[in-house]
PDB file of N, CA and C in Angstrom:
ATOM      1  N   UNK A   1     131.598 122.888  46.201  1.00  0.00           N
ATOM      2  CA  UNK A   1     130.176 123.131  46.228  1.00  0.00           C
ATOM      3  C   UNK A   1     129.944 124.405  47.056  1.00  0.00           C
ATOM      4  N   UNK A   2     129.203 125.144  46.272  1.00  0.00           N
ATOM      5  CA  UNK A   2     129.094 126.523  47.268  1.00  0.00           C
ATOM      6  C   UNK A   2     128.028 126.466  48.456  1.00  0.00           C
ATOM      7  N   UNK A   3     128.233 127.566  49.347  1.00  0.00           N
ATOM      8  CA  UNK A   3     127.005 127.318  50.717  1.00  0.00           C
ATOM      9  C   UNK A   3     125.709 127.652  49.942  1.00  0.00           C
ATOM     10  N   UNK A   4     125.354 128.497  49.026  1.00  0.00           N
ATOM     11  CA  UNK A   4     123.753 128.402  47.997  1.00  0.00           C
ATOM     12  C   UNK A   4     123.291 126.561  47.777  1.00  0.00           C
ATOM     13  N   UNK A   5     124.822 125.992  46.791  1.00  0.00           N
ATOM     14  CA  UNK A   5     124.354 124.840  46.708  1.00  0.00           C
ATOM     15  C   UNK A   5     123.728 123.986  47.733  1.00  0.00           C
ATOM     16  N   UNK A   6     124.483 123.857  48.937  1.00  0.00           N
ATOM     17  CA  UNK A   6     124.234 122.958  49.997  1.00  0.00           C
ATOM     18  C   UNK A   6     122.934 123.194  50.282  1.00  0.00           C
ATOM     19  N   UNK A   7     122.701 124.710  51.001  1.00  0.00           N
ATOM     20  CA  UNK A   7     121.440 125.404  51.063  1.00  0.00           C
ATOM     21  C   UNK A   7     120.034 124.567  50.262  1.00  0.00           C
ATOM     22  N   UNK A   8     120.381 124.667  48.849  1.00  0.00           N
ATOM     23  CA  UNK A   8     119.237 124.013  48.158  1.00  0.00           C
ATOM     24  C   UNK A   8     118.971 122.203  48.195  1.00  0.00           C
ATOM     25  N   UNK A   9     120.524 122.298  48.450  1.00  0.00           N
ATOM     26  CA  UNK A   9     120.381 120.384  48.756  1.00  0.00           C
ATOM     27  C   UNK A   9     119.179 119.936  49.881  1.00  0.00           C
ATOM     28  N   UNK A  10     119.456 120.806  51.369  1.00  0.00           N
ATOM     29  CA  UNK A  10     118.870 120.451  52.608  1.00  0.00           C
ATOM     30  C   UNK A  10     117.637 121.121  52.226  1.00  0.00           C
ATOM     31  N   UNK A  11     117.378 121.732  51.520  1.00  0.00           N
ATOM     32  CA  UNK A  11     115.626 121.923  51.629  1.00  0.00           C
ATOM     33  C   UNK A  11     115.239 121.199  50.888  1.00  0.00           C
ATOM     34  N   UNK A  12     115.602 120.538  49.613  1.00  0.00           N
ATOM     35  CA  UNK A  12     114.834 119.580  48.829  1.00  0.00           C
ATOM     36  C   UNK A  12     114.773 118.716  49.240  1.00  0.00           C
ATOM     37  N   UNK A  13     115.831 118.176  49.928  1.00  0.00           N
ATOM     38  CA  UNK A  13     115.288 116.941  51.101  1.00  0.00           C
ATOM     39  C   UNK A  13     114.969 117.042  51.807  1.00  0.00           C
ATOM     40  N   UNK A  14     114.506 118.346  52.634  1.00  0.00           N
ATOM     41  CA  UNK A  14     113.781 118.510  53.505  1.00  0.00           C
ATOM     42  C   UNK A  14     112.004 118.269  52.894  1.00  0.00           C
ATOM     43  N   UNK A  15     112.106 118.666  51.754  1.00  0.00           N
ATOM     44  CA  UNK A  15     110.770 119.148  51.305  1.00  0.00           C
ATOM     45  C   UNK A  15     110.191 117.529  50.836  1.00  0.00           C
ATOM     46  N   UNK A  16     110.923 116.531  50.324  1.00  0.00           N
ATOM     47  CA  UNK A  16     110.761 115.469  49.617  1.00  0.00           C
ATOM     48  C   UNK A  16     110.387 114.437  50.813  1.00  0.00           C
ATOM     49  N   UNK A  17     111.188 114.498  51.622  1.00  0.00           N
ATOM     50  CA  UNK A  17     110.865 113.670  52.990  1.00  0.00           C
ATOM     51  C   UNK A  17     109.711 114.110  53.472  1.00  0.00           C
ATOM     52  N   UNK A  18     109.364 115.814  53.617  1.00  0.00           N
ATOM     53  CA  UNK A  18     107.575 116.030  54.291  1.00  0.00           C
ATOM     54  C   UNK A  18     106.928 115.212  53.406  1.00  0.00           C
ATOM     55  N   UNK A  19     106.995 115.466  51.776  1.00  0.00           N
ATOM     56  CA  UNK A  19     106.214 114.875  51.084  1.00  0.00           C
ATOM     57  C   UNK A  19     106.383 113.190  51.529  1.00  0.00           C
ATOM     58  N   UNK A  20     107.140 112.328  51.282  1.00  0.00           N
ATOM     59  CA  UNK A  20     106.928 111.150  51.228  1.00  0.00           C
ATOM     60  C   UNK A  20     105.852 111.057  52.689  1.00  0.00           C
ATOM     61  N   UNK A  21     106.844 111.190  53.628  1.00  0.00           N
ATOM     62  CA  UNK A  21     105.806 111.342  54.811  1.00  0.00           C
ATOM     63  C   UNK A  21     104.113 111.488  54.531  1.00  0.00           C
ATOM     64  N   UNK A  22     103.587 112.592  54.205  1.00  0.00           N
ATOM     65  CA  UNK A  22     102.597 113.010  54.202  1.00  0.00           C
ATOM     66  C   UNK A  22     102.012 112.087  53.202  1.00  0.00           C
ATOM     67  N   UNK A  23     102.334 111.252  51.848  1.00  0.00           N
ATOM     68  CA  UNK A  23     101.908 110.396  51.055  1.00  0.00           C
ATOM     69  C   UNK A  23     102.040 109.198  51.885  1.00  0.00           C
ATOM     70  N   UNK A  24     102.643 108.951  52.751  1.00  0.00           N
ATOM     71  CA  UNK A  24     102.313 107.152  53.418  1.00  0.00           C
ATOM     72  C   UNK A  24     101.558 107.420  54.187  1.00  0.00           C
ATOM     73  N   UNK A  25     101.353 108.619  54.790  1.00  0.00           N
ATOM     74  CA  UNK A  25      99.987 108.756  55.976  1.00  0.00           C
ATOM     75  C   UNK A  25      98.929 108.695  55.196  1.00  0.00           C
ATOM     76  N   UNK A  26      98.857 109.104  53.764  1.00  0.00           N
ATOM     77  CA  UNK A  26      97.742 108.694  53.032  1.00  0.00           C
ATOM     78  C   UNK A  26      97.553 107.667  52.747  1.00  0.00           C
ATOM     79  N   UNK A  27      98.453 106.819  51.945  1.00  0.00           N
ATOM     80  CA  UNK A  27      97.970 105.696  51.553  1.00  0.00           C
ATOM     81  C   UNK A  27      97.951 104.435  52.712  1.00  0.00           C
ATOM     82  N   UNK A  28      98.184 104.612  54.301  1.00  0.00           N
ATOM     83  CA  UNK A  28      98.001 103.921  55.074  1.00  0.00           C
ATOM     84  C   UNK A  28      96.401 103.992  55.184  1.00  0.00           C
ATOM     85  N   UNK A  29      96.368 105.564  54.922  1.00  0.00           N
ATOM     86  CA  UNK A  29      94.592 105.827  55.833  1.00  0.00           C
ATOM     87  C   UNK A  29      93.662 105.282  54.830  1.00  0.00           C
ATOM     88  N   UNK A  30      93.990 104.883  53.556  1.00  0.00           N
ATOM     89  CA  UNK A  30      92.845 104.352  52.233  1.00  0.00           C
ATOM     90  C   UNK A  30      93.392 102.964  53.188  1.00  0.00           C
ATOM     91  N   UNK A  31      93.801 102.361  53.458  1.00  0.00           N
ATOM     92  CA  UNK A  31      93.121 100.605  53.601  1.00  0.00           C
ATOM     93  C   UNK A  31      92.620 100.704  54.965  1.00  0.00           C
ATOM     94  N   UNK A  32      91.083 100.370  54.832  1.00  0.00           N
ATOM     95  CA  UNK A  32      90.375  99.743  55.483  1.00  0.00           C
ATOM     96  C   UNK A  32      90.374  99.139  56.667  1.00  0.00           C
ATOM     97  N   UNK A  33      91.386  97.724  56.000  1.00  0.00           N
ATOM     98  CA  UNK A  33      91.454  96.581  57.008  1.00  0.00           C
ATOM     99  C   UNK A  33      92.093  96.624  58.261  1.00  0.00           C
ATOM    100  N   UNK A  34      92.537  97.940  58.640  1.00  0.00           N
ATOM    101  CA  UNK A  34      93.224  98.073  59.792  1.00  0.00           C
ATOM    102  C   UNK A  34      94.986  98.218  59.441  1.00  0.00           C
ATOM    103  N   UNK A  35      95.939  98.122  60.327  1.00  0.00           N
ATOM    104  CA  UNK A  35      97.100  98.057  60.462  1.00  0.00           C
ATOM    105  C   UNK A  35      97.850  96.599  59.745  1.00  0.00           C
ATOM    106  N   UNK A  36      97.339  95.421  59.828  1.00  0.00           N
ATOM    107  CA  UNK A  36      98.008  94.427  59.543  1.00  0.00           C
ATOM    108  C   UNK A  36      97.428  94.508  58.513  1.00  0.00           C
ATOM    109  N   UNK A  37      96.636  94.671  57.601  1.00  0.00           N
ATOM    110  CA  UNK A  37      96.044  95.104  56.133  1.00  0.00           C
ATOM    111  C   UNK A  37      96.765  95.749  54.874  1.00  0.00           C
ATOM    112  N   UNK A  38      97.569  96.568  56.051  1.00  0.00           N
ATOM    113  CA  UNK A  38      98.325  97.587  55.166  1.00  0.00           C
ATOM    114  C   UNK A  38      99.375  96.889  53.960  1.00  0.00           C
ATOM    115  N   UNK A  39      99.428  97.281  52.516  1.00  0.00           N
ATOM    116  CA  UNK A  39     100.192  96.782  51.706  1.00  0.00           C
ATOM    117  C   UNK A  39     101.364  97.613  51.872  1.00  0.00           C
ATOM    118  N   UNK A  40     102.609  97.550  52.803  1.00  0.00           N
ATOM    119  CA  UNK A  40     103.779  97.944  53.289  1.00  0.00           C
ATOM    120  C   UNK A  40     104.573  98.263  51.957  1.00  0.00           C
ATOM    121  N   UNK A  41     104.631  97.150  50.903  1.00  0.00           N
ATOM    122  CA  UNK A  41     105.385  97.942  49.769  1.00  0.00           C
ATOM    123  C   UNK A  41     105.034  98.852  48.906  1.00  0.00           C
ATOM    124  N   UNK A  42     103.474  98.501  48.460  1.00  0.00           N
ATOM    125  CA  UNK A  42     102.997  99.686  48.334  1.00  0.00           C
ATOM    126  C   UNK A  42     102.878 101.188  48.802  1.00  0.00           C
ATOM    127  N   UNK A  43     102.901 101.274  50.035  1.00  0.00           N
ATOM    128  CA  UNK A  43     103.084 102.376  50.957  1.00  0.00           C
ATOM    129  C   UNK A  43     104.663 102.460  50.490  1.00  0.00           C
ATOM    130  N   UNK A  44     105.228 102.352  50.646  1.00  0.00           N
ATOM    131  CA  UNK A  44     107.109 102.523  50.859  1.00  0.00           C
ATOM    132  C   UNK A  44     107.102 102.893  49.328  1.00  0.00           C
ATOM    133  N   UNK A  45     106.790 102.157  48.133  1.00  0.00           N
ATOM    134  CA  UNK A  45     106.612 102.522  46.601  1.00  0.00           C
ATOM    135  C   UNK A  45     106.383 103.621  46.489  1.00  0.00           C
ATOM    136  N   UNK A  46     104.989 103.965  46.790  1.00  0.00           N
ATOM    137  CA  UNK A  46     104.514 104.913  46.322  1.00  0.00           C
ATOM    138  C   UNK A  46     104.955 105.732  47.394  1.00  0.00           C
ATOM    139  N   UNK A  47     105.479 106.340  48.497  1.00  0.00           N
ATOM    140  CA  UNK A  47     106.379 107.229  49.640  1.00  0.00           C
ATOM    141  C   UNK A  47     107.429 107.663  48.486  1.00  0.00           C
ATOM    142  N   UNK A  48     108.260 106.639  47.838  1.00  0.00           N
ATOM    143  CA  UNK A  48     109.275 107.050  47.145  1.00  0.00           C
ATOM    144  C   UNK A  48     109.408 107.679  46.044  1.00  0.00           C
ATOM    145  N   UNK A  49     108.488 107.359  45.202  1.00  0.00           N
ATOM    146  CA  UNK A  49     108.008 107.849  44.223  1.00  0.00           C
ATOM    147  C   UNK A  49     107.907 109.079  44.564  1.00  0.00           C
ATOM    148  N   UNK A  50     106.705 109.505  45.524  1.00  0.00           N
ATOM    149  CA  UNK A  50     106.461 110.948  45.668  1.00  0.00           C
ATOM    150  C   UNK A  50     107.780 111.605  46.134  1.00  0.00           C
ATOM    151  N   UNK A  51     108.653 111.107  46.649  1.00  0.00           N
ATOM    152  CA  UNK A  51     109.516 111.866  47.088  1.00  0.00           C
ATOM    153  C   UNK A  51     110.343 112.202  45.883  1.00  0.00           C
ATOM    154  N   UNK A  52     110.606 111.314  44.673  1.00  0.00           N
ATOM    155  CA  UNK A  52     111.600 111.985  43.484  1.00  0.00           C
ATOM    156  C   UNK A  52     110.536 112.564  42.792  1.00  0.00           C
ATOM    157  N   UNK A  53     109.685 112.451  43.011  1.00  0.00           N
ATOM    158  CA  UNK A  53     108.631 114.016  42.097  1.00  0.00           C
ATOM    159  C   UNK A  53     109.096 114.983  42.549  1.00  0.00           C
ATOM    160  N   UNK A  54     108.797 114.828  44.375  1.00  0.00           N
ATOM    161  CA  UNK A  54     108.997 116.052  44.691  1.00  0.00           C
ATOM    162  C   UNK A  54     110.515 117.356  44.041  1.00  0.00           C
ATOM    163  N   UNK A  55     111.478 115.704  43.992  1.00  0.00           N
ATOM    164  CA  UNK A  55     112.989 116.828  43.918  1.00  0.00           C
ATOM    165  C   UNK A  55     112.516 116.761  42.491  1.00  0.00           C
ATOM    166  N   UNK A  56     112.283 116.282  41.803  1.00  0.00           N
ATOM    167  CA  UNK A  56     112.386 116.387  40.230  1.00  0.00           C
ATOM    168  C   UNK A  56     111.845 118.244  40.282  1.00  0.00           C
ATOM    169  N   UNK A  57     110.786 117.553  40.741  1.00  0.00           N
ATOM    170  CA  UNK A  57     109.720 118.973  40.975  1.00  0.00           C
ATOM    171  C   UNK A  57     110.452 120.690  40.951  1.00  0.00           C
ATOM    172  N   UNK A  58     111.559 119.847  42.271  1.00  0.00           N
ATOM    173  CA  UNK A  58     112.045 121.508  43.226  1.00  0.00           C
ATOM    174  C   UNK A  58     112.914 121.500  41.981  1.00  0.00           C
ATOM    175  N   UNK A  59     113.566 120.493  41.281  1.00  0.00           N
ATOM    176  CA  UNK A  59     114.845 120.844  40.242  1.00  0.00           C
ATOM    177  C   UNK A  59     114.283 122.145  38.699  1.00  0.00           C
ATOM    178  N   UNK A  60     113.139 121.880  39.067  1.00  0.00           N
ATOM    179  CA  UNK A  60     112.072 121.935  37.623  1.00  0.00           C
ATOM    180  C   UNK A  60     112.033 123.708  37.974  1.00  0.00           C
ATOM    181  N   UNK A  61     110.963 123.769  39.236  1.00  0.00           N
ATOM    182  CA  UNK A  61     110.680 124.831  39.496  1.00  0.00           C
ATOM    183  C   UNK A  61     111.289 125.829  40.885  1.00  0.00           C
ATOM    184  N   UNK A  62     112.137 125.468  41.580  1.00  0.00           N
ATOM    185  CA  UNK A  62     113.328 126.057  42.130  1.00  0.00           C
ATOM    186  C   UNK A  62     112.427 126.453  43.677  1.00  0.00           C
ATOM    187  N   UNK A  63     112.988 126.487  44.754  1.00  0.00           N
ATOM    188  CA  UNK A  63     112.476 126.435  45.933  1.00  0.00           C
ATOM    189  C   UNK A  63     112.396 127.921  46.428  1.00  0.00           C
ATOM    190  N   UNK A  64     111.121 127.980  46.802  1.00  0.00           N
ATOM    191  CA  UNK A  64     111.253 129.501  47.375  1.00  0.00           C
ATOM    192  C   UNK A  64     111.885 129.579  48.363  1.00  0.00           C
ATOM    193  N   UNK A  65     112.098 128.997  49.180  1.00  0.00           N
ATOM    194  CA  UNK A  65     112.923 129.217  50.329  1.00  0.00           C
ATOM    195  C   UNK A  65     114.305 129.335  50.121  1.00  0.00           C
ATOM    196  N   UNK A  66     114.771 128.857  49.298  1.00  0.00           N
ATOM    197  CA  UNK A  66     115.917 129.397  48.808  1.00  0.00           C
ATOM    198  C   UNK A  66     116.271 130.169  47.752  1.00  0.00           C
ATOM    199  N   UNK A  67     116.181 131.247  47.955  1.00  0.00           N
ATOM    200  CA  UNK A  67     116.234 132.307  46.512  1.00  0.00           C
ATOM    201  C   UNK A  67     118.012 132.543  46.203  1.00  0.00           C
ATOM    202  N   UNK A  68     117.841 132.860  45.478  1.00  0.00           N
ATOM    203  CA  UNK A  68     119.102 133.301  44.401  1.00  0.00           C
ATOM    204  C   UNK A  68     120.000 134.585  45.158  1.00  0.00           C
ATOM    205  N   UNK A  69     119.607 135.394  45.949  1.00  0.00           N
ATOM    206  CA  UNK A  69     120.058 136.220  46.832  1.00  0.00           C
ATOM    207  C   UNK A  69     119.955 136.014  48.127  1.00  0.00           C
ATOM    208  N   UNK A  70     120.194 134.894  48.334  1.00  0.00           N
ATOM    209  CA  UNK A  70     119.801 134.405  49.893  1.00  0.00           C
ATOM    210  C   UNK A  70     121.704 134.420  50.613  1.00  0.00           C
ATOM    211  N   UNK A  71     121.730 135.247  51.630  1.00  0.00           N
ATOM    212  CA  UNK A  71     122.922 135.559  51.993  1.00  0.00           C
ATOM    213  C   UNK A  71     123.127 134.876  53.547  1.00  0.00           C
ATOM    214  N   UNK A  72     123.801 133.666  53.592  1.00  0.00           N
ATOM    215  CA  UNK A  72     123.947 133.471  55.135  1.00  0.00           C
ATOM    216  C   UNK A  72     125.447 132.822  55.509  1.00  0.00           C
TER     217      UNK A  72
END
């Protein structure tokens, strides 16, 4: 596996994990009922979900942060 490959590995999981993250802080903040309210699998479901969009996503349309001439 070349150092480009690896390169693109750690940012798509870098990028998929902000996302899931940032989708369970949402769907915690839609229920209402407080903390013990929270539908936990739902949250964790839908966290995961967003996170293989996300890589589907980066696979689809390629990460700027890692360009094709990226030399390190």
């Amino acid at each position: 596996m070349s150092e480009q490959d690896i390169l693109w590995i750690k940012a798509a999981a870098i990028r998929a994990v902000k996302t899931m993250a940032q989708t369970a802080v949402a769907l915690i903040g839609t229920n209402a009922a407080g903390i013990t309210g929270v539908d936990w699998v739902g949250v964790a479901s839908g966290a995961i979900l967003a996170g293989i969009v996300s890589l589907l996503t980066s696979v689809a349309t390629g990460l700027p942060e890692v360009s094709a001439d990226a030399s390190h």
